[in-house]
Protein backbone atom coordinates (compact mmCIF):
# COMPACT_ATOMS: atom_id res chain seq x y z
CA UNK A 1 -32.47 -43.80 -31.40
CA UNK A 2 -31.22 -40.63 -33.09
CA UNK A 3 -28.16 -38.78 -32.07
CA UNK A 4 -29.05 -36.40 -29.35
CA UNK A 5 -30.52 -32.88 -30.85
CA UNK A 6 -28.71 -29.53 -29.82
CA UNK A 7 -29.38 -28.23 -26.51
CA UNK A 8 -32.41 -26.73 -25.64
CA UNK A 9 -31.70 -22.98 -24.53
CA UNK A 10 -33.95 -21.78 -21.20
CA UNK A 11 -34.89 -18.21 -21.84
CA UNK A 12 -35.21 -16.41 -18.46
CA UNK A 13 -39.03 -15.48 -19.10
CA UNK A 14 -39.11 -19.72 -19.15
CA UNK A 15 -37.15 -20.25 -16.05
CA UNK A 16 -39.41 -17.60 -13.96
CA UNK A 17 -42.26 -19.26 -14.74
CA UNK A 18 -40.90 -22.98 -14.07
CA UNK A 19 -39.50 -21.56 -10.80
CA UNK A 20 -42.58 -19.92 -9.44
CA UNK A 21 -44.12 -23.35 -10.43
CA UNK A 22 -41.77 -25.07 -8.17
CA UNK A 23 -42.54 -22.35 -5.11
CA UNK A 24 -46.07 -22.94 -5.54
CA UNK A 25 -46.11 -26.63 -5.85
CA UNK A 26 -43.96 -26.72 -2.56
CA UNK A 27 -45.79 -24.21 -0.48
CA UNK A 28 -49.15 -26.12 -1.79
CA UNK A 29 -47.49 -29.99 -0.54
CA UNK A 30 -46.01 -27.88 2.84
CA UNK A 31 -49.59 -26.76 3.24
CA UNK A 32 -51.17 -30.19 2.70
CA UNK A 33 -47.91 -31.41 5.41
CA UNK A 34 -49.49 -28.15 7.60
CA UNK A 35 -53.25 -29.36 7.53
CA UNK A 36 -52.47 -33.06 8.53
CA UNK A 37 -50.62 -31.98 11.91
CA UNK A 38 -52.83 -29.26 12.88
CA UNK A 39 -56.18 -31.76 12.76
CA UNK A 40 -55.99 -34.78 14.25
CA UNK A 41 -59.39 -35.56 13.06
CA UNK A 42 -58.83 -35.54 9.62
CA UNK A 43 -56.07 -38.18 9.44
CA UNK A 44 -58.10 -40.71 7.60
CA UNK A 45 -56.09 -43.45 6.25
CA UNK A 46 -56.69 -42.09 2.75
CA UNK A 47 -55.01 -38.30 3.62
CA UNK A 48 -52.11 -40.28 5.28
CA UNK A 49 -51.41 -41.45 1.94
CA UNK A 50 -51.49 -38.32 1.04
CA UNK A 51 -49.59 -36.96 3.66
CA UNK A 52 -46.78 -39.36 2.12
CA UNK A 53 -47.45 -38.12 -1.82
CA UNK A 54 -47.04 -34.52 -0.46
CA UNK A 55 -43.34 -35.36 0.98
CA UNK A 56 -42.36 -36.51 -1.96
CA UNK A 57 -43.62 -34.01 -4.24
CA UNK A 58 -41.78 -31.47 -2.35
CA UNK A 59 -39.06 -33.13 -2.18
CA UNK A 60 -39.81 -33.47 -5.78
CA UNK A 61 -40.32 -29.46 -5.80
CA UNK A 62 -37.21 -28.30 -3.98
CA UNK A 63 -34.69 -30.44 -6.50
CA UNK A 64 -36.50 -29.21 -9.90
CA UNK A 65 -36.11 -25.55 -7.88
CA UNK A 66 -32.41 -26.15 -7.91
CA UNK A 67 -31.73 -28.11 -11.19
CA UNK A 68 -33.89 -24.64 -12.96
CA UNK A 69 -31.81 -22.34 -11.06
CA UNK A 70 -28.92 -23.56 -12.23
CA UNK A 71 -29.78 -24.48 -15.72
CA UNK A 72 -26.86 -27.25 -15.88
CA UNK A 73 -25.18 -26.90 -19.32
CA UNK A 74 -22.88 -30.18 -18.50
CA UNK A 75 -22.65 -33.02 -16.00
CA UNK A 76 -20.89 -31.98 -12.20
CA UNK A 77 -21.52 -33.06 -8.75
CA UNK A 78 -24.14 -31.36 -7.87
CA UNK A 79 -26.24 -32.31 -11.03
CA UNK A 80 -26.31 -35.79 -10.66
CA UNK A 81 -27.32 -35.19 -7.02
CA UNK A 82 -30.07 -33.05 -8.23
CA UNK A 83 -30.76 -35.13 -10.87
CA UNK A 84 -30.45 -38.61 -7.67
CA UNK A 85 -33.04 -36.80 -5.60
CA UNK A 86 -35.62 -35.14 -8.66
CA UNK A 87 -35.36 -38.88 -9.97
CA UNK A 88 -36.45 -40.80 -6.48
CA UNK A 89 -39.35 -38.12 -5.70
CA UNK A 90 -40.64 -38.19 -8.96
CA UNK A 91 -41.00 -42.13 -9.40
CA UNK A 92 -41.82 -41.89 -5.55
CA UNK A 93 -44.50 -39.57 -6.24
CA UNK A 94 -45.85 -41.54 -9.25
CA UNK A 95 -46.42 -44.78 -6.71
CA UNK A 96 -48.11 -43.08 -4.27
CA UNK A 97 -50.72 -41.75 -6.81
CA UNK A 98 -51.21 -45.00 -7.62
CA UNK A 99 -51.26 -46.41 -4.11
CA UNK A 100 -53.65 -43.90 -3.20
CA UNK A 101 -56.15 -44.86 -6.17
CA UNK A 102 -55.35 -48.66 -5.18
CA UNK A 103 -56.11 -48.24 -1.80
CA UNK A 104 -59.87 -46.19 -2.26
CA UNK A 105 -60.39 -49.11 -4.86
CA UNK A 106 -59.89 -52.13 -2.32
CA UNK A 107 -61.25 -49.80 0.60
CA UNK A 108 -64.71 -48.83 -1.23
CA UNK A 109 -65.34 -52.12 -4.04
CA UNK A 110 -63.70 -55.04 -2.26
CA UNK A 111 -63.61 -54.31 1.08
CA UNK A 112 -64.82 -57.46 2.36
CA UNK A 113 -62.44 -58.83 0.17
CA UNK A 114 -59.30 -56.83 0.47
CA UNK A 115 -56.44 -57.22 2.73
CA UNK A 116 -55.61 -55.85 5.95
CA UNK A 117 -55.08 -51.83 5.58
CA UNK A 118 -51.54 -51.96 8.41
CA UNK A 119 -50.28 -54.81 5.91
CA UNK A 120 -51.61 -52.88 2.98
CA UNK A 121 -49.60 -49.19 4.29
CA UNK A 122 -46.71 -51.53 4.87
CA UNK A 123 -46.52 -53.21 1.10
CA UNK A 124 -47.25 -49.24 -0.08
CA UNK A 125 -44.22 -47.99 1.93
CA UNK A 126 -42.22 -50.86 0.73
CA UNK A 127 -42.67 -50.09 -2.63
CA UNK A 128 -43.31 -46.28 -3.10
CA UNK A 129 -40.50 -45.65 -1.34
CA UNK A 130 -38.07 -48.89 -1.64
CA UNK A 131 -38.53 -49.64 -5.52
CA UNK A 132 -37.70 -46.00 -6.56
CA UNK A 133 -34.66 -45.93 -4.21
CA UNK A 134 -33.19 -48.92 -5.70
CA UNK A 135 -33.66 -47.57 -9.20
CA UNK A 136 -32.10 -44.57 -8.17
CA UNK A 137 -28.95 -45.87 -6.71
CA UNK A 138 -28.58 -48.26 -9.58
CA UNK A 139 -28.79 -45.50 -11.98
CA UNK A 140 -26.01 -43.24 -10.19
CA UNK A 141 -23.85 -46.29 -9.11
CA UNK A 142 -23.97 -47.33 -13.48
CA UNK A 143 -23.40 -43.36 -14.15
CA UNK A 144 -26.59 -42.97 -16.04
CA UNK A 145 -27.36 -39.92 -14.36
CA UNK A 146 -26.29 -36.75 -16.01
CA UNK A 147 -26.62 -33.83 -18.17
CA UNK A 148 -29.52 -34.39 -20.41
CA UNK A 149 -29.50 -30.75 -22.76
CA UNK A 150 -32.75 -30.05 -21.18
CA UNK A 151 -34.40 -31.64 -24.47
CA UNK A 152 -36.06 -34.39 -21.54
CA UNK A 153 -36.43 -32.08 -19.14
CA UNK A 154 -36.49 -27.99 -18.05
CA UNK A 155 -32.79 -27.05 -16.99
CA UNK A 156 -32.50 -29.71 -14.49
CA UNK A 157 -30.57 -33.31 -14.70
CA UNK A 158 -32.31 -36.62 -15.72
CA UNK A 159 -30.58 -39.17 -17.71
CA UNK A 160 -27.34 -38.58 -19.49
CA UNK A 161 -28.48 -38.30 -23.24
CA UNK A 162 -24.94 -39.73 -24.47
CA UNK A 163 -25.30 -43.15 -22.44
CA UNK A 164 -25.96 -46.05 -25.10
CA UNK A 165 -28.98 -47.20 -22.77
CA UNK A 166 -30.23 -43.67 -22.12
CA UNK A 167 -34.15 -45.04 -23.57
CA UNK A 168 -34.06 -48.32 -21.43
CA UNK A 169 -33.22 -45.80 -18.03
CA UNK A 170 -35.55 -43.05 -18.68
CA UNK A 171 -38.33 -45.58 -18.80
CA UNK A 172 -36.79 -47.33 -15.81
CA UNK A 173 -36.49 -43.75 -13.73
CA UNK A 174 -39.80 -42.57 -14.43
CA UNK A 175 -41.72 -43.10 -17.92
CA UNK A 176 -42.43 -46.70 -17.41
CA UNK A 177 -44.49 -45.78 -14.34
CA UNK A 178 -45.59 -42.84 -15.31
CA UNK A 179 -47.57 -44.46 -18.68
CA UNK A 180 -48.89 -47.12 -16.41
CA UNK A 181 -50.13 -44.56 -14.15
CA UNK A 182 -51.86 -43.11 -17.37
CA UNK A 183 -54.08 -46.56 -17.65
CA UNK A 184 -54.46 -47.14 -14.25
CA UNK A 185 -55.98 -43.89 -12.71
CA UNK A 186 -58.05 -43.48 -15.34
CA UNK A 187 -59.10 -47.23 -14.94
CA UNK A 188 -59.58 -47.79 -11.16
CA UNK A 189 -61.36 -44.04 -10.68
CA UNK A 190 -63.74 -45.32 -13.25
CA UNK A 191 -64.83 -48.62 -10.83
CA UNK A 192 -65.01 -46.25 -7.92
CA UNK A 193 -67.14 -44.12 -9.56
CA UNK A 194 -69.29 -47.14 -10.82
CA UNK A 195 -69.48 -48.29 -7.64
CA UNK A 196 -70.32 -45.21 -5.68
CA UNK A 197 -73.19 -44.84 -8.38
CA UNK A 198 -74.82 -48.43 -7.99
CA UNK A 199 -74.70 -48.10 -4.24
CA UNK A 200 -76.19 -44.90 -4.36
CA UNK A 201 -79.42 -46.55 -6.45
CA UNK A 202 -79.62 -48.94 -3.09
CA UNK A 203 -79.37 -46.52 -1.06
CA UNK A 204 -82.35 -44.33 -2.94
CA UNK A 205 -84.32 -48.01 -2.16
CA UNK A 206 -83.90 -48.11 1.01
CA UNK A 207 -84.15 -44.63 2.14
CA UNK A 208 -86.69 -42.49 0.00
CA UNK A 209 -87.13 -39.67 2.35
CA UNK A 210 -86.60 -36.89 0.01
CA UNK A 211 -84.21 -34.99 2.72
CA UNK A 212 -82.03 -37.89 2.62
CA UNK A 213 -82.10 -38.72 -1.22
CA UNK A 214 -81.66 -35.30 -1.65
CA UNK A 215 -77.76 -35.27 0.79
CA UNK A 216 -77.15 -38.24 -0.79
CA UNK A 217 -77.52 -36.81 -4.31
CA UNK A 218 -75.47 -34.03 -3.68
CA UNK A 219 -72.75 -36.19 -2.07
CA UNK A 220 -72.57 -38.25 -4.86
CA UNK A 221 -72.41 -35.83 -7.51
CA UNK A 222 -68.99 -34.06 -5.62
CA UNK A 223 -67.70 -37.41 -5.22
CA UNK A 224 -68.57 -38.20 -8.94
CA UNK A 225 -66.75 -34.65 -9.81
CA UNK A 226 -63.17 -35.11 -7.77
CA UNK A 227 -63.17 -39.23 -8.81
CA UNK A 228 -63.07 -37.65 -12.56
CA UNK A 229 -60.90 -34.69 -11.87
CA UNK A 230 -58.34 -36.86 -10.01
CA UNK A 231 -56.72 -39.05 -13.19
CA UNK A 232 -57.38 -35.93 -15.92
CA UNK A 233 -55.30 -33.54 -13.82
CA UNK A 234 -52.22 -36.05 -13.29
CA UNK A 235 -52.61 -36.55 -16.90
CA UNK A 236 -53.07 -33.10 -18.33
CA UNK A 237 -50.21 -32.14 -16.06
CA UNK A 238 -48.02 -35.11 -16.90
CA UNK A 239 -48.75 -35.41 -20.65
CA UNK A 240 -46.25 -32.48 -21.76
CA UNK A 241 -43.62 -34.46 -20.81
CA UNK A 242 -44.55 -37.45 -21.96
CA UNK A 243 -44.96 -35.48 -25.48
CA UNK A 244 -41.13 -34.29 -25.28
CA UNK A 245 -39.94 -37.59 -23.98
CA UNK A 246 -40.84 -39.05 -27.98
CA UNK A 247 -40.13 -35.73 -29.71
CA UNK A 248 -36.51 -36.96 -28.53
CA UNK A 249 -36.50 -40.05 -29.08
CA UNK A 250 -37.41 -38.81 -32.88
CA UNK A 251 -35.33 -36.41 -32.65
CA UNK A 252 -37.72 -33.66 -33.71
CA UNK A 253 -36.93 -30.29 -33.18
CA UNK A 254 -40.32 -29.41 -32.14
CA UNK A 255 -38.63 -30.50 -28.77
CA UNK A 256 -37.39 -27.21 -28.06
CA UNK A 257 -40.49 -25.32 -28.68
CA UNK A 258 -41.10 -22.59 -25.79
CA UNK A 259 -44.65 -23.79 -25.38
CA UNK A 260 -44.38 -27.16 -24.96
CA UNK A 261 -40.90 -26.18 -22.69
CA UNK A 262 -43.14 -24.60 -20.29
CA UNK A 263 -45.86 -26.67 -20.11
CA UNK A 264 -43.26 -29.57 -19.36
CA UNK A 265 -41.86 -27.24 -16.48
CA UNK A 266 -45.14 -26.57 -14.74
CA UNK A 267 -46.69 -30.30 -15.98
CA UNK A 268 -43.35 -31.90 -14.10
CA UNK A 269 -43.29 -29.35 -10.88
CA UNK A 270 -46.69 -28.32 -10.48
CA UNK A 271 -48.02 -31.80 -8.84
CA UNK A 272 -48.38 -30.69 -5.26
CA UNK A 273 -49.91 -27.52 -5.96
CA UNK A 274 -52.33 -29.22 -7.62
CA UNK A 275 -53.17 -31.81 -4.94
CA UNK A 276 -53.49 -28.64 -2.46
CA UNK A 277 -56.15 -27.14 -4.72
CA UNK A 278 -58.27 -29.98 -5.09
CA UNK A 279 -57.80 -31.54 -1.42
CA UNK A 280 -57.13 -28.52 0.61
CA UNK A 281 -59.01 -25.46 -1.21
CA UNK A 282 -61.70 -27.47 -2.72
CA UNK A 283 -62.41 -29.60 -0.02
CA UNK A 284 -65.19 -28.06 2.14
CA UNK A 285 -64.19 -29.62 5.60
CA UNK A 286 -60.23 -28.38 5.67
CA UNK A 287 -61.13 -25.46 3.73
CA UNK A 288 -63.44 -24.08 6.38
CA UNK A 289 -60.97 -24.87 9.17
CA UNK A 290 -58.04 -23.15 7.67
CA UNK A 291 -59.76 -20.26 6.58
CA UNK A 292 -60.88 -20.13 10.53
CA UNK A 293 -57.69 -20.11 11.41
CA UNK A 294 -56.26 -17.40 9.37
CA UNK A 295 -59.26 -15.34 10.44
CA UNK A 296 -58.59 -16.24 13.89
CA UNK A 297 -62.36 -17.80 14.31
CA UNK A 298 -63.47 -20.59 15.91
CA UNK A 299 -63.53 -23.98 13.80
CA UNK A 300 -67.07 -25.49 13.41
CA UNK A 301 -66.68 -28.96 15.13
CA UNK A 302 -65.46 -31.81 13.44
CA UNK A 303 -67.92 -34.35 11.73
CA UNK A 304 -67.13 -38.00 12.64
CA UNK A 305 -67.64 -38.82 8.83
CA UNK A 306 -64.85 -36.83 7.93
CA UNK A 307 -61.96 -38.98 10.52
CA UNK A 308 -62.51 -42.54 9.16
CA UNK A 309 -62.08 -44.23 5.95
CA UNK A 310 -65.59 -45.06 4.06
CA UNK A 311 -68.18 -46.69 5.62
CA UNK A 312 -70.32 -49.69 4.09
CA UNK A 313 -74.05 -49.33 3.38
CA UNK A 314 -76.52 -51.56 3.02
CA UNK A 315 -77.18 -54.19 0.42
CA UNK A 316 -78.66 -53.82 -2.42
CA UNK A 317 -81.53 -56.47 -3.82
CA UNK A 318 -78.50 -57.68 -6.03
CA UNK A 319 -76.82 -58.61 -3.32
CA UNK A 320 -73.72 -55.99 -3.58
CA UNK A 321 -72.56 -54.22 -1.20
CA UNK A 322 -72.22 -50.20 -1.68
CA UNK A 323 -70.14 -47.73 -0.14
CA UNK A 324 -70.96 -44.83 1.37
CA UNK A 325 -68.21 -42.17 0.68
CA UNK A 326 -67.49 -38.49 2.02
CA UNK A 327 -66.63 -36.70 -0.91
CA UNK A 328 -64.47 -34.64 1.03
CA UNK A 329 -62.33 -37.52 2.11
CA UNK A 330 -61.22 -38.92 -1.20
CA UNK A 331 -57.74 -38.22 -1.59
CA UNK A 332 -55.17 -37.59 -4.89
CA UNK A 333 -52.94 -37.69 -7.03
């Protein structure tokens, strides 16, 4: 690898607009936190999951806040502790997009199949939360962590650029799972999809009433729309970094160009924000409800669709099984 490029100077017109990323992406995951508590009713097994990715993108939020703030210009205290704490949400937060995906996969195609969902949170908790805490210690305990000229990052601390293994530990504390994220949303959204689609030719079989096709057809074409959204949003929001992470490692200088800067600094802080959008103001069930409540209107009663995870359907003459999927339910990234 190259010798590390010059420092990447934060102008403050770049630093407003990574900050007011970081307020928006934590008032959207506090939000998402907000609409979980309030109804009871809409703690599918799916939005628990997402309960958990909201945590730690605003934990994720709050230590990019502070690391952009501060704009470190050389490693102290409080930088690798911002740097401890942006690192463990951040691979946190890339597991638990994952899990979630996993879990609507196994829940929806193999659920006869598919293993017991309390074992299944348990082995998600395990390791969305345990394998990025022991990468995170390791790196702090071995010193990786440290000022990183903001040419891998937007003012805050990652990985200390002059540390011989500095490649081999940015993978480890984030790339690596964030590039296999990139192949498996992408991938496992895709079988949903498939699946959602064949079942919903069975279910056109077996229930022609045009009433009923017609529910069904709309159902399926939001569900269709969110399981497509979900992986090109992580990705379009991830990418930027992704793009500056091998501009270093080439040492380019186009690493310090003010676009792709700030697209980095709203791609890398911007993740809960965007999960409140598609699962809070898009979705037509909490939507309603918490624009009732700001209005100070009654709530329309709760559907018992919306409370559970999917529900099977009936055969097909193939013999597979479909699933029969609120599109309202299905959960992010």
């Amino acid at each position: 690898m190259p010798p590390p490029a010059p420092p990447t100077v934060l102008v403050p017109s770049e630093r407003a607009v990574v900050l007011l990323s970081c307020v928006l992406s934590a008032l959207g995951s506090g939000l998402l936190v907000a609409t979980h508590a309030l109804w009871p009713d809409l703690r599918s097994r799916a939005r628990r999951l997402l309960l958990f990715l909201s945590l730690a993108d605003l934990l994720s939020a709050a230590s990019y806040f502070y690391g952009v703030l501060q704009d470190f210009s050389a490693t102290s205290w409080d930088c690798v502790l911002q740097g401890a704490l942006s690192t463990f949400a951040n691979t946190s937060s890339f597991f638990w997009t994952v899990a979630i995906a996993l879990y609507l996969y196994l829940s929806i195609v193999r659920t006869p199949r598919g293993p017991r969902a309390g074992r299944l949170l348990l082995a998600f908790h395990v390791v969305s939360w345990g394998v990025p805490l022991a990468i995170t210690v390791a790196a702090v305990i071995l010193k990786k962590i440290g000022y990183d000229a903001s040419d891998v990052s937007v003012g805050w601390c990652w990985i200390d650029l002059e540390a011989k293994d500095r490649v081999l530990w940015m993978l480890l504390t984030g790339k690596l799972w964030e590039l296999l994220a990139y192949v498996m949303l992408p991938v496992l959204y895709l079988l949903i999809r498939k699946h959602i689609n064949r079942a919903h030719q069975a279910l056109s079989e077996y229930r022609p009433i045009l009433s009923e096709a017609h529910r069904l057809q709309h159902h399926s074409s939001m569900a269709d729309k969110k399981l497509v959204l979900i992986p090109v949003i992580f990705i379009c929001l991830r990418v930027w970094s992704t793009v500056r992470f091998v501009l270093t490692l080439c040492g380019s200088p186009a690493v310090r160009a003010p676009v792709l800067v700030v697209l980095h600094g709203i791609g890398n802080t911007f993740q809960g924000g965007a999960n409140c959008i598609m699962f809070v103001l898009c979705t037509r069930a909490v939507r309603t409800r918490l624009f009732s409540l700001c209005c100070c209107c009654p709530a329309p009663p709760p559907a018992q669709s919306l409370a559970g995870p999917p529900e099977a359907s009936a055969p097909s003459r193939t013999g597979d099984s479909g699933a029969q999927v609120d599109p309202d339910d299905l959960p992010h990234t």
